[in-house]
Protein backbone atom coordinates (compact mmCIF):
# COMPACT_ATOMS: atom_id res chain seq x y z
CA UNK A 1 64.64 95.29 111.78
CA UNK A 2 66.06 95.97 107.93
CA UNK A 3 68.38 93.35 107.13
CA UNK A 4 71.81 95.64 105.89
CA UNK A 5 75.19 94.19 106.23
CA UNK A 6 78.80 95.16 104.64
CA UNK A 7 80.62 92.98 102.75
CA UNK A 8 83.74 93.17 104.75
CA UNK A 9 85.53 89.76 103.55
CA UNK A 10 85.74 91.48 100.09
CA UNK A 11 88.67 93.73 99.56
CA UNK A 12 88.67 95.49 96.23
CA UNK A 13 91.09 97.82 94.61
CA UNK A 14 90.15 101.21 94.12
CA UNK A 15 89.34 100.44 90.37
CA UNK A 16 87.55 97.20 91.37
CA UNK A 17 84.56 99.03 92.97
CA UNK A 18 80.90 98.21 92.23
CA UNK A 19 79.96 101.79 91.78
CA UNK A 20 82.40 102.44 89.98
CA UNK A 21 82.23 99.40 86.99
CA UNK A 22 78.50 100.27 87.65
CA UNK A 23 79.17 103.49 86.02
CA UNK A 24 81.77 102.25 83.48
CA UNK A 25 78.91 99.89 82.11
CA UNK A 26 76.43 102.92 81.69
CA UNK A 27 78.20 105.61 80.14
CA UNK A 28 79.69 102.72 78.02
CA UNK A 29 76.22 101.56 76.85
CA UNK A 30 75.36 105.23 76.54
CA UNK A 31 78.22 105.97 74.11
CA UNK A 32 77.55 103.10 71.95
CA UNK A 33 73.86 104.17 71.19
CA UNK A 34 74.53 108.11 71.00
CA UNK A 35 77.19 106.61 68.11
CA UNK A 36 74.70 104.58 66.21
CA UNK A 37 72.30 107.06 66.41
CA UNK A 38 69.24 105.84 68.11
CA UNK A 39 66.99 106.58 70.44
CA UNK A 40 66.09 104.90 74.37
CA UNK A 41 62.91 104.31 72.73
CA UNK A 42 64.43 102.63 69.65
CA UNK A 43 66.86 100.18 72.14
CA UNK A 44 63.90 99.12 74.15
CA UNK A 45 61.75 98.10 70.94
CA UNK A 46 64.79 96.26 69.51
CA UNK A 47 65.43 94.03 72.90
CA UNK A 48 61.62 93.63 73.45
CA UNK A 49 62.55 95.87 76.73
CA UNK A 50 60.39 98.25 78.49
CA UNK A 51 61.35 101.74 77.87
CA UNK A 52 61.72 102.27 81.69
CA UNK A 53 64.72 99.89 81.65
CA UNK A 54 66.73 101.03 79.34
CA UNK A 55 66.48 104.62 80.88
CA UNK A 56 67.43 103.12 83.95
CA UNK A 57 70.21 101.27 82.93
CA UNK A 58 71.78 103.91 81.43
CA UNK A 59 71.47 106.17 84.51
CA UNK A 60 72.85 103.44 86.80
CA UNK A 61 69.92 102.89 88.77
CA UNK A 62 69.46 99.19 87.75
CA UNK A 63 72.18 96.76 86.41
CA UNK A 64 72.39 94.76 83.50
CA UNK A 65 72.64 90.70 83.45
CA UNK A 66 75.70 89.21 81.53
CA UNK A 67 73.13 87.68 78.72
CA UNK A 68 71.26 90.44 77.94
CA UNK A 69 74.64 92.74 77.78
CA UNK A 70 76.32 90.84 75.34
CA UNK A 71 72.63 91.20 72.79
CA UNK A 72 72.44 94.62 73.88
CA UNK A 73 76.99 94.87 72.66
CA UNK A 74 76.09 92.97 69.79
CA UNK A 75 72.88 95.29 68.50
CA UNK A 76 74.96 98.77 69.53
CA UNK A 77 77.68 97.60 66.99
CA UNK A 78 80.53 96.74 69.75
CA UNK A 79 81.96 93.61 68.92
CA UNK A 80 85.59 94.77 69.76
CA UNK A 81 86.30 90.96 72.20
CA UNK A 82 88.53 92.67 74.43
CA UNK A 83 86.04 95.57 74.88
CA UNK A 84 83.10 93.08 75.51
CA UNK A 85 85.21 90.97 77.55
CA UNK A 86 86.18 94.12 80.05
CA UNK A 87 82.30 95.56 79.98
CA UNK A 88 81.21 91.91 80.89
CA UNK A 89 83.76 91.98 84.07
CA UNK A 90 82.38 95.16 85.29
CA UNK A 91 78.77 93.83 84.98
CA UNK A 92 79.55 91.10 87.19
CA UNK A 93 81.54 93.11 89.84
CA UNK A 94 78.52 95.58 89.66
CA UNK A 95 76.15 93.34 90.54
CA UNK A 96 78.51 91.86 93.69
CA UNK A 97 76.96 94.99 95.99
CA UNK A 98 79.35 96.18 98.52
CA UNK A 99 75.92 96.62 101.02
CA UNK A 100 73.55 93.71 100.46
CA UNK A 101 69.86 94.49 101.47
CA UNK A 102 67.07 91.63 102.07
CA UNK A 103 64.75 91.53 98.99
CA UNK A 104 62.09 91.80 101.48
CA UNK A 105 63.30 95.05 102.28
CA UNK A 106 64.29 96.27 99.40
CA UNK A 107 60.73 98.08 97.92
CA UNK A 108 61.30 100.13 100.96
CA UNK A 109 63.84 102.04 100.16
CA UNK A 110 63.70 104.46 96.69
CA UNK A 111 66.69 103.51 93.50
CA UNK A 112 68.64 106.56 94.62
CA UNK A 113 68.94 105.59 98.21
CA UNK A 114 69.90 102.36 97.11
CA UNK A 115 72.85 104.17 94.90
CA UNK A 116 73.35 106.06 97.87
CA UNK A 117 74.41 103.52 99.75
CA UNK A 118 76.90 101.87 97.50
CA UNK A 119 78.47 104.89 96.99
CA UNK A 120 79.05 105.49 100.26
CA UNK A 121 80.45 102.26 100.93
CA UNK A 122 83.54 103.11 98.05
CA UNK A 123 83.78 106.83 99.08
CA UNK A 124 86.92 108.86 99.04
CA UNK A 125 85.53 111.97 100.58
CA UNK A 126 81.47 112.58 101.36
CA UNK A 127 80.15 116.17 101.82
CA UNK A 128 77.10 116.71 103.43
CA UNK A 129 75.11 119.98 103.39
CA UNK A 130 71.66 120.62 104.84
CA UNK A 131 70.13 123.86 106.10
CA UNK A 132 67.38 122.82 107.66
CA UNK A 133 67.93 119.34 109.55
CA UNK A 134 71.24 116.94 110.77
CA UNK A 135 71.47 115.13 107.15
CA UNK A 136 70.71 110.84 107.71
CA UNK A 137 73.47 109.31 108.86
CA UNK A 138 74.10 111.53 111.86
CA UNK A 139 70.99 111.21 112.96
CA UNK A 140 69.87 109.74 116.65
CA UNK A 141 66.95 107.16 115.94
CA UNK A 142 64.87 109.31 117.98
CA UNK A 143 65.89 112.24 115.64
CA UNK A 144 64.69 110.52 112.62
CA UNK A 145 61.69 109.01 114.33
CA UNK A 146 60.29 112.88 114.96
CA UNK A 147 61.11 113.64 111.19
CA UNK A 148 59.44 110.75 109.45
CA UNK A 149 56.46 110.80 111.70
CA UNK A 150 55.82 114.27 110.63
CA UNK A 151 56.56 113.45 106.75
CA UNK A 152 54.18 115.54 104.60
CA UNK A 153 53.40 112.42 102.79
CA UNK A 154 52.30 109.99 105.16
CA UNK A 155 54.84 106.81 105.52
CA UNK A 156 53.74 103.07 106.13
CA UNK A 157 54.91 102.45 109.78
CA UNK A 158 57.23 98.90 108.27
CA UNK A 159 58.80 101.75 105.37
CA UNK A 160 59.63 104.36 108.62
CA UNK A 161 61.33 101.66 110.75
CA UNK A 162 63.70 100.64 107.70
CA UNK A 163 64.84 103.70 106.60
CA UNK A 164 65.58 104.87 110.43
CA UNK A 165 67.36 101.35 111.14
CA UNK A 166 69.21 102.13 107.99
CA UNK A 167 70.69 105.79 108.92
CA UNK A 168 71.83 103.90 112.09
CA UNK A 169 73.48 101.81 109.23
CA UNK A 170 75.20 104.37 107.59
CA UNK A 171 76.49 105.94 110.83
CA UNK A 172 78.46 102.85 111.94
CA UNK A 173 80.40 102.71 108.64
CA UNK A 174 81.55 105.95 109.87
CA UNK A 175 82.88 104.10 112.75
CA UNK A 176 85.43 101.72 110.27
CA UNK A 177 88.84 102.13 109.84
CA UNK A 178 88.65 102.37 106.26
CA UNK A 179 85.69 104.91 105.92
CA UNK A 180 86.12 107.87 103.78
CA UNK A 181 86.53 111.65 105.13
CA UNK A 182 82.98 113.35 106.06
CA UNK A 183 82.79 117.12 105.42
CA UNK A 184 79.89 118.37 107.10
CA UNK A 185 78.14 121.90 106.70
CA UNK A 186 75.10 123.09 108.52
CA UNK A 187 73.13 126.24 108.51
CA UNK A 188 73.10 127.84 112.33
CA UNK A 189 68.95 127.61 111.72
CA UNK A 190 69.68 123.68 112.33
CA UNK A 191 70.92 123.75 115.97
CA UNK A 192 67.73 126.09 116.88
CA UNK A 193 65.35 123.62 115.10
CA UNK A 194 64.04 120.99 118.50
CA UNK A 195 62.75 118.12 116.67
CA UNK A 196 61.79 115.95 118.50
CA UNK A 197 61.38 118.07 122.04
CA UNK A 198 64.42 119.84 123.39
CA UNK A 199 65.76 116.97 125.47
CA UNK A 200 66.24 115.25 122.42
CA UNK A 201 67.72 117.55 120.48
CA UNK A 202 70.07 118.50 123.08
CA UNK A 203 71.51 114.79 122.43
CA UNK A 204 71.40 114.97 119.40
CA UNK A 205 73.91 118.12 119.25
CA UNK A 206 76.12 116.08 121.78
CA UNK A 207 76.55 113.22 119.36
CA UNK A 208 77.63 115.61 116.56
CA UNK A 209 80.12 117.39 119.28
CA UNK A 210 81.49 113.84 119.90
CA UNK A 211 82.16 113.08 116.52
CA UNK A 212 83.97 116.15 115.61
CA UNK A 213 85.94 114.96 118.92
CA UNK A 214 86.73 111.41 117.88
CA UNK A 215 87.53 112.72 114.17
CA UNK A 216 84.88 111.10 112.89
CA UNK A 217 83.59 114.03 111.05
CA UNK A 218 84.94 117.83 110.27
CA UNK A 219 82.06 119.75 110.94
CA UNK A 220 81.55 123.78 110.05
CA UNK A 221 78.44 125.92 110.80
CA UNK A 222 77.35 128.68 108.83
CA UNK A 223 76.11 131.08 110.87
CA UNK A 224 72.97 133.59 110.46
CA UNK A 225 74.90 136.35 109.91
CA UNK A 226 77.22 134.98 107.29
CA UNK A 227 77.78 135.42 104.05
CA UNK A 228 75.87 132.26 102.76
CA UNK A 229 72.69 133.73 101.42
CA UNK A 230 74.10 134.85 97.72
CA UNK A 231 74.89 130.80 96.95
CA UNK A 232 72.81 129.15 98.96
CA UNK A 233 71.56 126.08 98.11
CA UNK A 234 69.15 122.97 99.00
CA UNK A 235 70.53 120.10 101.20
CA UNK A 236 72.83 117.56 99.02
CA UNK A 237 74.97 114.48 99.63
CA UNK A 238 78.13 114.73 97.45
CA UNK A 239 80.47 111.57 97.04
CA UNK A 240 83.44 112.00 95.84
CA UNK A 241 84.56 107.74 95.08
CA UNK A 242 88.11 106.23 95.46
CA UNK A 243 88.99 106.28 91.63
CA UNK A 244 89.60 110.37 91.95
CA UNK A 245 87.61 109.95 88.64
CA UNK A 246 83.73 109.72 89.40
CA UNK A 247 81.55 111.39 91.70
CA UNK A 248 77.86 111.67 92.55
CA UNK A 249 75.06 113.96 93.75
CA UNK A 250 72.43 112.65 96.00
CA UNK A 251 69.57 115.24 96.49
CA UNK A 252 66.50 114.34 98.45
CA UNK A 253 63.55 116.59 99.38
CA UNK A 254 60.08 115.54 100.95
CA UNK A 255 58.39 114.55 98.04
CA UNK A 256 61.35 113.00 95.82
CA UNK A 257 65.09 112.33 95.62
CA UNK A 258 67.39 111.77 93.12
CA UNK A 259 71.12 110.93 91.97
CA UNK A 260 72.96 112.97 89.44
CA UNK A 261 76.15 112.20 87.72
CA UNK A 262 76.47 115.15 85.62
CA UNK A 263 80.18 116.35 86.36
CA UNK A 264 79.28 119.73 85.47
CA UNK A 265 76.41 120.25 87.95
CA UNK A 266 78.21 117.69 90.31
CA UNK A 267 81.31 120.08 90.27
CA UNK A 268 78.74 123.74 90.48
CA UNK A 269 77.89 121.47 94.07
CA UNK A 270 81.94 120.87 95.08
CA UNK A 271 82.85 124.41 94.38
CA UNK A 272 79.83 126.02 96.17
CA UNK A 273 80.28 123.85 99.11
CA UNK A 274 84.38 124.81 99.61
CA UNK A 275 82.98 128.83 99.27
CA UNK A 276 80.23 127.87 102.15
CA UNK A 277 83.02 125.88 103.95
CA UNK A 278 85.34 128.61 103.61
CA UNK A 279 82.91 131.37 105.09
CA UNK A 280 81.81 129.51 107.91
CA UNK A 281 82.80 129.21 111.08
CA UNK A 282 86.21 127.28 112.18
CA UNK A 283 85.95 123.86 114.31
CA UNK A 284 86.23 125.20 117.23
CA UNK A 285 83.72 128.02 116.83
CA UNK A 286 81.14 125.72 115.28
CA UNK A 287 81.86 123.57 118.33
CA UNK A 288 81.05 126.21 120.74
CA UNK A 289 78.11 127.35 119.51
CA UNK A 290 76.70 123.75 119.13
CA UNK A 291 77.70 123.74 123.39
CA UNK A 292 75.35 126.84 123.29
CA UNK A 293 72.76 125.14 121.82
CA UNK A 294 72.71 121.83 123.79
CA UNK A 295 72.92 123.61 127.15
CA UNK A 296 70.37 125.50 126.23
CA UNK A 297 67.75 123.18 125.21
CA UNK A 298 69.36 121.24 128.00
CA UNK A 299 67.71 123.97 130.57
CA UNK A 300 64.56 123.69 128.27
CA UNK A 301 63.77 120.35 128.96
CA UNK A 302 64.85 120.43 132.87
């Protein structure tokens, strides 16, 4: 059982979000060295670092202690107190993690999954696109079971029962009065796909029909015949935070995933996913065919 649990006593302003002060602190400590003109390389070999660190400090996918922030200020040339003062504040309240996650669980999950998840936790609005399966979070254990025991890269059985137990996570947060909108897009090809054995998947369509019916989620398929094709694209997570300032890309595929926080690219993602949204079918439609679907595999597996 992964040890995951939300920090519910702590009630933060929209500014006062980890992920967000998370990202103040990099593109902060990003600035100051494309200003002085160095290089990762040069940073790591002035704090005795290992080049790994500072690249992933500066992409957000590690934080930075108090003490070695204020050498890192003082060798980029800020020294403005106010400034170092307000960078130091959003270390700390970066490193106070919405979702907490045992240490001994920790290795089994990758740095983007962990970003993931706080992200999540101080979303807005989170789209979800996949043409191929039911993305994490909406997953029935079972579901998720079928997909990581056929993983092209085998799993270690302890890494498989985390990362399910954790998409059970992310589906209750769903379930809070305070969670953000979910925008959901799926290609038709994912209600034909039975992983898992058509019983299962038959359940598995009738948990995504609830949803839509306790407005959990908004849900659209685009169908076969659509016009989806011309900008399709690979399945993506994008999380839109509370701020109405930052947003992130989460793209995963079998051998690797990643986050991106390029607001060009992350924007290319928003506006392709309001033309898919746009073409597919309405809520009810979607709804109906999903029906189709689950009756059908229902008679499969009868």
């Amino acid at each position: 059982m992964v040890r995951v649990c939300r920090r519910d006593t702590e009630v933060m302003s929209n500014v006062d979000s980890p992920a967000v002060a998370r990202r103040r602190v990099r593109l902060a400590l990003r600035a100051a060295r494309v200003t002085k003109k160095l290089t990762q390389s040069q940073v790591a070999k002035a704090m005795d670092w290992s080049l790994s660190k500072v690249i992933r400090i500066e992409k957000g996918e590690v934080n930075v202690s108090p003490s070695d922030l204020k050498v890192l200020l003082e060798h980029l040339d800020v020294t403005d107190p106010a400034k170092v003062e307000e960078l130091l504040d959003d270390v700390r309240l970066s490193r106070s993690e919405r979702w907490t996650i045992s240490t001994e669980d920790r290795h089994r999950y990758t740095p983007a999954m962990i970003e993931l998840l706080q992200f999540e936790a101080d979303a807005r609005t989170v789209r979800y696109y996949n043409g191929v399966v039911v993305p994490g979070p909406l997953q029935l254990r079972g579901y998720s079971e079928a997909l990581f025991l056929d993983h092209p890269v085998p799993l270690e059985t302890a890494v498989i029962n985390a990362r399910v137990e954790l998409r059970q996570v992310r589906r209750q947060r769903m379930y809070e009065p305070n969670a953000p909108d979910y925008l959901v897009l799926l290609d038709e090809s994912v209600l034909m796909r039975p992983i898992g054995g058509p019983h299962l998947m038959a359940e598995q369509l009738e948990l995504l029909m609830r949803m839509m019916d306790e407005r959990r989620i908004q849900l659209r398929i685009a169908p076969l015949n659509g016009k989806i094709a011309s900008i399709f694209l690979g399945p993506f997570v994008l999380v839109d935070l509370e701020d109405d300032r930052s947003a992130m890309l989460y793209r995963e595929s079998a051998s690797t995933d990643e986050t991106i926080h390029d607001p060009d690219e992350v924007e290319q993602h928003r506006v392709k996913f309001d033309v898919m949204w746009r073409r597919c079918l309405d809520r009810d439609d979607s709804r109906q065919l999903m029906a189709e679907r689950a009756a059908s595999f229902r008679d499969q597996s009868d």
